[in-house]
Protein backbone atom coordinates (compact mmCIF):
# COMPACT_ATOMS: atom_id res chain seq x y z
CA UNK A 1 11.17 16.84 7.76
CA UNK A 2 11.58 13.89 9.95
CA UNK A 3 11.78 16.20 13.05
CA UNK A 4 8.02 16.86 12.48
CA UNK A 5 7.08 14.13 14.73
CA UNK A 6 3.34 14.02 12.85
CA UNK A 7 5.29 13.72 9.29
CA UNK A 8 7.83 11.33 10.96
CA UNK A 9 4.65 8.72 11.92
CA UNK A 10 2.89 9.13 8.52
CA UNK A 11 6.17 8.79 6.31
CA UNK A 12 7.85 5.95 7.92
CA UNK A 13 7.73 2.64 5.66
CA UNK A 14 5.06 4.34 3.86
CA UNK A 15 5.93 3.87 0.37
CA UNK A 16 7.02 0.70 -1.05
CA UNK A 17 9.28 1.30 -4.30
CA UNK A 18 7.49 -0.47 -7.16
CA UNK A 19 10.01 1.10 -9.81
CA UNK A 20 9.17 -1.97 -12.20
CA UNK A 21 5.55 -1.55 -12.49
CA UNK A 22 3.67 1.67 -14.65
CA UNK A 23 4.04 4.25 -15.29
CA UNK A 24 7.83 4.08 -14.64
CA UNK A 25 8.20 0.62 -16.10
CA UNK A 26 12.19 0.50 -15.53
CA UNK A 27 14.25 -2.63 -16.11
CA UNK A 28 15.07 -4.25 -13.31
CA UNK A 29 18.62 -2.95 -13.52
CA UNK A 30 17.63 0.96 -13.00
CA UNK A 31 14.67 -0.56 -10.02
CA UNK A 32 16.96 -2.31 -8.27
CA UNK A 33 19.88 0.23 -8.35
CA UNK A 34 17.46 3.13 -6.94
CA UNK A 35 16.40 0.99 -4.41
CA UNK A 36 19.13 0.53 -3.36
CA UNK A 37 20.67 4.04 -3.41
CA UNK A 38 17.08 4.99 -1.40
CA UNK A 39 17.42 2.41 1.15
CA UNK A 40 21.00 3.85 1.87
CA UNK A 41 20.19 7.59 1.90
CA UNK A 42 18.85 9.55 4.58
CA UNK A 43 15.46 9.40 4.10
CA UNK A 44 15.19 5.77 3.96
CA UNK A 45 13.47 5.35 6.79
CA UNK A 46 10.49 6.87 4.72
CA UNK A 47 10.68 3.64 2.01
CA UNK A 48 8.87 0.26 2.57
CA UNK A 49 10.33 -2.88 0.67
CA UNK A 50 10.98 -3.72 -3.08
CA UNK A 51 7.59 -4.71 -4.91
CA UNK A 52 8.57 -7.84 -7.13
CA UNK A 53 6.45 -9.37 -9.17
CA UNK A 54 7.51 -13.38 -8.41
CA UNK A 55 8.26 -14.39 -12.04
CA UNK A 56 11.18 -12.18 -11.12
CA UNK A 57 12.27 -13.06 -8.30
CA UNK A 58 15.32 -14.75 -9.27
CA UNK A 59 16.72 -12.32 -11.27
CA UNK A 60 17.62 -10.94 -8.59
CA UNK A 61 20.38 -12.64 -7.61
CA UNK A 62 22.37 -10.94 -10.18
CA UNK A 63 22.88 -7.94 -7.92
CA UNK A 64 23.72 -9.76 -4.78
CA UNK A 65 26.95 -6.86 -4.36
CA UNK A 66 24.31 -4.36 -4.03
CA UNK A 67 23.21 -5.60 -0.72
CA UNK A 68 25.78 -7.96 0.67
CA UNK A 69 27.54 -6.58 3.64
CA UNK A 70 24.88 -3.56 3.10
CA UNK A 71 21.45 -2.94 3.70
CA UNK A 72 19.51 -5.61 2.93
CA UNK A 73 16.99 -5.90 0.03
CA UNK A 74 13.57 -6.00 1.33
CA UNK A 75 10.60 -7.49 -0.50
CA UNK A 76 7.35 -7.75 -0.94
CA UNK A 77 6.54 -10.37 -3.54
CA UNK A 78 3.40 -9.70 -5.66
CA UNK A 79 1.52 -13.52 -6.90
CA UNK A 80 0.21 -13.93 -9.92
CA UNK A 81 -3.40 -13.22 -11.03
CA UNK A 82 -5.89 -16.22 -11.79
CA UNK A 83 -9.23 -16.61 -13.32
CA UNK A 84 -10.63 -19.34 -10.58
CA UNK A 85 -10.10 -20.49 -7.23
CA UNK A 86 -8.15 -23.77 -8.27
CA UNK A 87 -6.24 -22.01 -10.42
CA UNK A 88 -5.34 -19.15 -7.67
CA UNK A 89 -4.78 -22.40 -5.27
CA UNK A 90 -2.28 -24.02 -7.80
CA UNK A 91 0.19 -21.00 -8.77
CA UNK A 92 -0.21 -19.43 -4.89
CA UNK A 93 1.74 -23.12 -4.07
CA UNK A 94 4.11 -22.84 -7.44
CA UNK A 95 5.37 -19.21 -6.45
CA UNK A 96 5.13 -19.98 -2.40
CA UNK A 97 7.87 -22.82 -3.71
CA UNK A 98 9.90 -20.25 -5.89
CA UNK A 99 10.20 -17.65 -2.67
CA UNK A 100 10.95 -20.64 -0.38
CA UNK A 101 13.76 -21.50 -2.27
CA UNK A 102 15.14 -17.80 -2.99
CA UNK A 103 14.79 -16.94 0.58
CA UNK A 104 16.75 -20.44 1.80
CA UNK A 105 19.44 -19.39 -1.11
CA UNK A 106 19.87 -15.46 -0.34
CA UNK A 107 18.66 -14.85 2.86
CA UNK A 108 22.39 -13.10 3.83
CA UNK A 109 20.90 -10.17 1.88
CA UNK A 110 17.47 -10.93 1.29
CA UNK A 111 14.38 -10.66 3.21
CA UNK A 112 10.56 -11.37 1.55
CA UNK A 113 8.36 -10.01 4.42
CA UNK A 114 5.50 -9.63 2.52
CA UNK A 115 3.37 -11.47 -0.08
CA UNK A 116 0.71 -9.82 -2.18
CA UNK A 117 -2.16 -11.57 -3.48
CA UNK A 118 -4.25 -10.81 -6.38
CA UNK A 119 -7.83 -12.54 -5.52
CA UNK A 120 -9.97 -13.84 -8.54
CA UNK A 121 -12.80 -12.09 -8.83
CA UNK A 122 -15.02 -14.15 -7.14
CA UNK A 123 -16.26 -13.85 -2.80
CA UNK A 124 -13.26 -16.07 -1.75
CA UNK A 125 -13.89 -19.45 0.50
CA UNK A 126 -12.08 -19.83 3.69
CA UNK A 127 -9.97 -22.33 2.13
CA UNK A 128 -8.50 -19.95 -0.35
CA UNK A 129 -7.73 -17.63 2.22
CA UNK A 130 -6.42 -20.09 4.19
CA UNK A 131 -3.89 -21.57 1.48
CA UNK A 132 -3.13 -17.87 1.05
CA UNK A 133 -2.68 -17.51 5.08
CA UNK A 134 -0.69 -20.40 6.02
CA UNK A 135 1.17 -20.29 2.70
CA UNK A 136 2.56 -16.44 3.96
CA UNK A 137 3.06 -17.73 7.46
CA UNK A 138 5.48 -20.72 7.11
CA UNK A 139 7.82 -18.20 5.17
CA UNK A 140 7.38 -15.78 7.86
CA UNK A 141 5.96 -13.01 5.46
CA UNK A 142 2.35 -10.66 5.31
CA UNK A 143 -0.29 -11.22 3.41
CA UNK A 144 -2.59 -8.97 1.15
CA UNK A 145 -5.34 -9.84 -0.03
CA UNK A 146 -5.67 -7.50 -3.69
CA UNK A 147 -9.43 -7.27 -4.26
CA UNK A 148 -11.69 -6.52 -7.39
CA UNK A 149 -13.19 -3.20 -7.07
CA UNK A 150 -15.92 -4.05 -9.85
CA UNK A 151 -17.47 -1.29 -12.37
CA UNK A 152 -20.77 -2.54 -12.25
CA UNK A 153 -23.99 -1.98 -10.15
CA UNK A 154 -23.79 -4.49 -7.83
CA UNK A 155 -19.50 -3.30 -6.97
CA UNK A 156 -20.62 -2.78 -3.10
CA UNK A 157 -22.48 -5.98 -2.69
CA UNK A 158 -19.02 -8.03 -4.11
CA UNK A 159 -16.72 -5.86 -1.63
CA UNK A 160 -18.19 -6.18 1.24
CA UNK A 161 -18.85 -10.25 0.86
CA UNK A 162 -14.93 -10.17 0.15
CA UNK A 163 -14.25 -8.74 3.08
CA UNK A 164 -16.73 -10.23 5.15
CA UNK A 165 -14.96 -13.47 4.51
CA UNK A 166 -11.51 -12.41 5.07
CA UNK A 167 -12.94 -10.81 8.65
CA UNK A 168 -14.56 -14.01 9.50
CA UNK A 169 -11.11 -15.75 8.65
CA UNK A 170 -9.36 -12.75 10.63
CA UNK A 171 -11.58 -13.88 13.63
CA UNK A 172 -10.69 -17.45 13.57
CA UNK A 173 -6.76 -16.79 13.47
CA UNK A 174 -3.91 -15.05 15.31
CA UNK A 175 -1.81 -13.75 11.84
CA UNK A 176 -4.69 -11.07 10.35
CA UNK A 177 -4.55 -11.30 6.66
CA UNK A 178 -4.70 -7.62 5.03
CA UNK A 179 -6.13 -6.04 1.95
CA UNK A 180 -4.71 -4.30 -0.83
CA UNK A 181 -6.81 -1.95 -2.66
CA UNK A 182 -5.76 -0.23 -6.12
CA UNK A 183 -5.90 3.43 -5.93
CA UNK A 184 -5.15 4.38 -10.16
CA UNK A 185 -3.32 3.30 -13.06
CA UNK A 186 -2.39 4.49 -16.65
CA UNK A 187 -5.77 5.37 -18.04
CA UNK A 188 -8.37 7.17 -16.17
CA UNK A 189 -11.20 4.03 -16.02
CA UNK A 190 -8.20 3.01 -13.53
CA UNK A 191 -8.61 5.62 -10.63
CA UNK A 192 -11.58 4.58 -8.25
CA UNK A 193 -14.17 7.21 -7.28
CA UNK A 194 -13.89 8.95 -4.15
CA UNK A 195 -17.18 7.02 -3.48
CA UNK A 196 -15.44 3.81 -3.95
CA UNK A 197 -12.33 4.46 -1.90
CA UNK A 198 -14.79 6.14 0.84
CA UNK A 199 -16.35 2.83 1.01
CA UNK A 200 -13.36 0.91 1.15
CA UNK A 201 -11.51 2.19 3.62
CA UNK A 202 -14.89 2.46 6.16
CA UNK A 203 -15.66 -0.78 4.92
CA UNK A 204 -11.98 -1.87 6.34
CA UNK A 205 -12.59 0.05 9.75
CA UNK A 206 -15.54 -1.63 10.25
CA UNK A 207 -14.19 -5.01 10.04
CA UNK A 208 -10.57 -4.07 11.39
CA UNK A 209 -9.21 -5.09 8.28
CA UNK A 210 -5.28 -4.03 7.73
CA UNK A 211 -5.34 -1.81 4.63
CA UNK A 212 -2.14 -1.04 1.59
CA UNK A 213 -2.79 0.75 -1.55
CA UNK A 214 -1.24 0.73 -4.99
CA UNK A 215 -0.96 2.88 -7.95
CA UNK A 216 -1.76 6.46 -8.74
CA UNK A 217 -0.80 7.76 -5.15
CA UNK A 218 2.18 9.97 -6.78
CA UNK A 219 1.21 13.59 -5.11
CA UNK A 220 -0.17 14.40 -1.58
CA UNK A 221 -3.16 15.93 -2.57
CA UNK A 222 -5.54 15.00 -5.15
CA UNK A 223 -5.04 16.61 -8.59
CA UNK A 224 -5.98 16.92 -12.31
CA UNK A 225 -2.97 15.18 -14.59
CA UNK A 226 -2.91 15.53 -18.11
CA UNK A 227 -0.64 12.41 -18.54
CA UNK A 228 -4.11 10.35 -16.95
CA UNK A 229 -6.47 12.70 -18.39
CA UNK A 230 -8.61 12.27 -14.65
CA UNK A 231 -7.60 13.59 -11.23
CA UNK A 232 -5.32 11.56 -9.39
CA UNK A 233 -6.16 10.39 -5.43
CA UNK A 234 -3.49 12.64 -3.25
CA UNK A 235 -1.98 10.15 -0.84
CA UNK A 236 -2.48 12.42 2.25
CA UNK A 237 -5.83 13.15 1.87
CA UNK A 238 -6.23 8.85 1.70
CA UNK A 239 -3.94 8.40 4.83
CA UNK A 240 -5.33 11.29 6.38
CA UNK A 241 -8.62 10.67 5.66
CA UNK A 242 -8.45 7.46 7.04
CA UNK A 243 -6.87 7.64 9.83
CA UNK A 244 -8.99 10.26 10.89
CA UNK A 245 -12.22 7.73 10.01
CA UNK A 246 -10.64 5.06 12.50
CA UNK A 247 -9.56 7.68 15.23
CA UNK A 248 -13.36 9.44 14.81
CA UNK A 249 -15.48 6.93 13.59
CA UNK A 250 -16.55 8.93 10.76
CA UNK A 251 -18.87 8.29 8.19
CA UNK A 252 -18.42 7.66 4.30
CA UNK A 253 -19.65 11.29 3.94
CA UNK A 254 -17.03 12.40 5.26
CA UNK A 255 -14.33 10.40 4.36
CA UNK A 256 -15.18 11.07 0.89
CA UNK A 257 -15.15 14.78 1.18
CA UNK A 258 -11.68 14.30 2.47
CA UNK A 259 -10.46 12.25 -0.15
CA UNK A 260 -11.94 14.59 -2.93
CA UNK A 261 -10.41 17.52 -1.31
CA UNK A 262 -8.08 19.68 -4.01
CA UNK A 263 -7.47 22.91 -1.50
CA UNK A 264 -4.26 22.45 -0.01
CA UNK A 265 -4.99 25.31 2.71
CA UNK A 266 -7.97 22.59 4.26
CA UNK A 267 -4.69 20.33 5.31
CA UNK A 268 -2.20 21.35 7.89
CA UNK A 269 1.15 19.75 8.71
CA UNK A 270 2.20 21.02 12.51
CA UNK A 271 4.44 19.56 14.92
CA UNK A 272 1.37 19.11 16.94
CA UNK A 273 -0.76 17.29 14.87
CA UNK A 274 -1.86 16.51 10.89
CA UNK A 275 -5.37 18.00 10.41
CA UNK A 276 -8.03 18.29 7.82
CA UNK A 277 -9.80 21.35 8.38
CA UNK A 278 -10.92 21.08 12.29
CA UNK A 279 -10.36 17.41 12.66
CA UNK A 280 -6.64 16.37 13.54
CA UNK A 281 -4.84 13.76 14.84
CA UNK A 282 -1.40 13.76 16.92
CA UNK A 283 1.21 11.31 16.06
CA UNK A 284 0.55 9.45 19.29
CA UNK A 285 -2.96 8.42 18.22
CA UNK A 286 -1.26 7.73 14.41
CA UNK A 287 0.95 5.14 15.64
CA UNK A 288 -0.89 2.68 15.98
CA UNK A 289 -2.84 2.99 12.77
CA UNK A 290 0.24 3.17 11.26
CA UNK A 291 1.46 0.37 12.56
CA UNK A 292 -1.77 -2.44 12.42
CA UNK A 293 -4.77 -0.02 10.10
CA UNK A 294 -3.23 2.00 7.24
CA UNK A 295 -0.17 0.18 6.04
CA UNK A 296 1.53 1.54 3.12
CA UNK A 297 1.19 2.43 -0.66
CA UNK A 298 2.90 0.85 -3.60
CA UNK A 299 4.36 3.74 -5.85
CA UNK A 300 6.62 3.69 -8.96
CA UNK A 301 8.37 7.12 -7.79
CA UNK A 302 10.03 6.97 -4.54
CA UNK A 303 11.25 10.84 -5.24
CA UNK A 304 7.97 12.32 -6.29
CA UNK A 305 5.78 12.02 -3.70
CA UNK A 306 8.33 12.45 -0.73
CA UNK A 307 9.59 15.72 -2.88
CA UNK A 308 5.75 17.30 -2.88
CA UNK A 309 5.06 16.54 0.39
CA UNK A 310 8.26 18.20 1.45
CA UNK A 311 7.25 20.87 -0.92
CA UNK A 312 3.60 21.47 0.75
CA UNK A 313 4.48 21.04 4.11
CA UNK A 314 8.13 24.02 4.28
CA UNK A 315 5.17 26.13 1.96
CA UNK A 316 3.13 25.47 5.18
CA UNK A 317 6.04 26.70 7.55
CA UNK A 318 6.94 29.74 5.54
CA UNK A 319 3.61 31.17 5.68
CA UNK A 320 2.74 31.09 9.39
C-alpha cells in the first residue's frame, strides 16, 4: 500500500491512536503498549500521535522503557471541558502547567506536539483564543479548537460565529489555530448529519481554517452498524470529500453527496489519483491539504480502518 503514491499522501499521520477513549475504552496499559508496537511496525508512518486526555498525563511515566532509546511517544494532549469562559481560562493554565512540567521531566522520550481544546459552548472572545494560542505556542505544540456542533435550529448560526472568530484571530497571527470537529460516538444522536459535516468542512475552506476529526471514523466508507444502530461517516469519503471541496471549490451540495456516499464502486484508489466518481485529485495537489487543510482523525482502532482500506483498495486492483 504505501507504494500507491495517492494512498501514501492520504494515510500518512492520518490517524491519531486514541485507544483510551470509546468505544475501545482500554486501560492505559493495553493503549500505551499498542502504540507503541504501531509506532514501531511498518506501517507507522500511517499513525499520528497518542491522544491523552491531560488528567493522565503523568501516568505515563510508568512506561518510560517503552520509548527510551526507541521511538518516541508522541502526543497530543486533549484539555478539559468547561461550562464558561473563566472557567475554560482557569483549567487551560492548570493543565498548560501539568504538560510544561511533563515535557521539562520526559522530554528524552516524550514529545506533546499538539493540544486539543474543548471550547464551551459559547462564540469564543479573542482572548480565549488567545490564552488557548499563546498557551500552545510557548510549549511548542498545535492547537485545536473542539467546537459545539449544536442540535438545535439555530446550529449554523453558532458555527459559523465560532469560526468567524477563530479566522479573525487566524488573521491577526502567524501560528493558525485549528478546529476539531466530532464525527460520531457510542449512540447514534452522536454521528452528525451529512448536512452538518457538509457545512463544516466548506465552512473551514472558506475561512482557511486547519481541520481534525474525532470519533466514529472506523471504516473508509460510510456504513450502517448495528453496534451504533445509525450509519457511520466513512473516513475517505470525509478526506476525500474534502479535499476535493478545497482543490474544486465545490459546494455543500456536493460535498454532502460525497460524504453520504455508501457505493464503494463511486471511489477509486489508482496510482494516478483518488477520485470520487469523475472528480479526482493526484497526490501532488493532496499534499498540501494534507499538510496545512485536512489534518487527521482521532480513532480508537489503529487496525480497523488501515485493514478496510487495505481491504477496498487490493479489491480495487484485483478487478481491473
Amino acid at each position: 500500500m504505501k507504494n500507491n503514491p495517492n494512498l501514501h499522501v492520504l494515510l500518512e499521520n492520518l490517524i491519531d491512536y486514541a485507544g483510551l477513549f470509546p468505544p475501545a475504552n482500554l486501560p492505559l496499559d493495553a493503549a500505551i503498549e499498542n502504540y507503541a508496537n504501531y509506532i514501531n511496525s511498518e506501517d507507522a508512518w500511517m499513525l499520528g500521535p497518542f491522544i491523552i486526555p491531560v488528567k493522565k498525563i503523568n501516568e505515563l511515566q510508568a512506561y518510560t522503557d517503552l520509548f527510551l532509546k526507541k521511538k518516541p511517544l508522541n502526543l497530543s494532549v486533549v484539555g478539559r471541558k468547561s461550562e464558561s469562559e473563566n472557567e475554560c481560562i482557569v483549567q487551560l493554565k492548570e493543565d498548560l502547567e501539568q504538560i510544561h512540567a511533563f515535557s521539562n521531566k520526559y522530554n528524552v522520550w516524550s514529545n506533546v506536539e499538539a493540544f486539543e481544546m474543548p471550547l464551551p459552548s459559547i462564540v469564543p472572545t479573542q482572548d480565549l483564543l488567545e490564552e488557548v494560542s499563546s498557551g500552545a505556542k510557548k510549549l511548542g505544540m498545535k492547537a485545536f479548537c473542539e467546537m459545539s456542533l449544536l442540535n438545535d435550529d439555530h446550529w449554523k448560526k453558532h458555527l459559523c460565529s465560532t469560526l468567524d472568530a477563530i479566522e479573525a484571530f487566524n488573521s491577526l497571527h502567524k501560528d493558525r489555530l485549528g478546529v476539531k470537529s466530532r464525527t460520531g460516538g457510542i449512540k447514534a444522536e452522536m454521528f452528525p448529519s451529512p448536512e452538518k459535516v457538509a457545512f463544516v468542512i466548506a465552512s473551514c475552506r472558506d475561512r482557511d481554517l486547519p481541520i481534525k476529526f474525532t470519533a466514529g471514523l472506523h471504516h473508509p466508507i460510510r456504513i450502517y452498524r448495528e453496534e451504533v444502530n445509525t450509519k457511520m461517516h466513512g473516513f475517505l469519503n470525509i478526506f476525500l470529500a474534502g479535499m476535493l471541496a478545497y482543490h474544486l471549490n465545490l459546494d455543500e451540495e456536493r460535498i454532502e453527496k460525497i460524504i453520504s456516499d455508501e457505493n464503494t464502486n463511486h471511489f477509486t484508489i489508482a496510482d494516478d489519483r483518488l477520485a470520487w466518481q469523475s472528480l479526482s485529485i493526484t497526490s501532488q495537489e493532496m499534499k498540501e491539504l494534507r499538510k496545512n487543510s485536512l489534518c487527521s482523525f482521532g480513532s480508537c482502532s489503529f487496525d480497523e480502518p488501515r485493514d478496510e482500506l487495505l481491504e477496498l483498495s487490493n479489491r480495487q486492483e484485483a478487478s481491473k
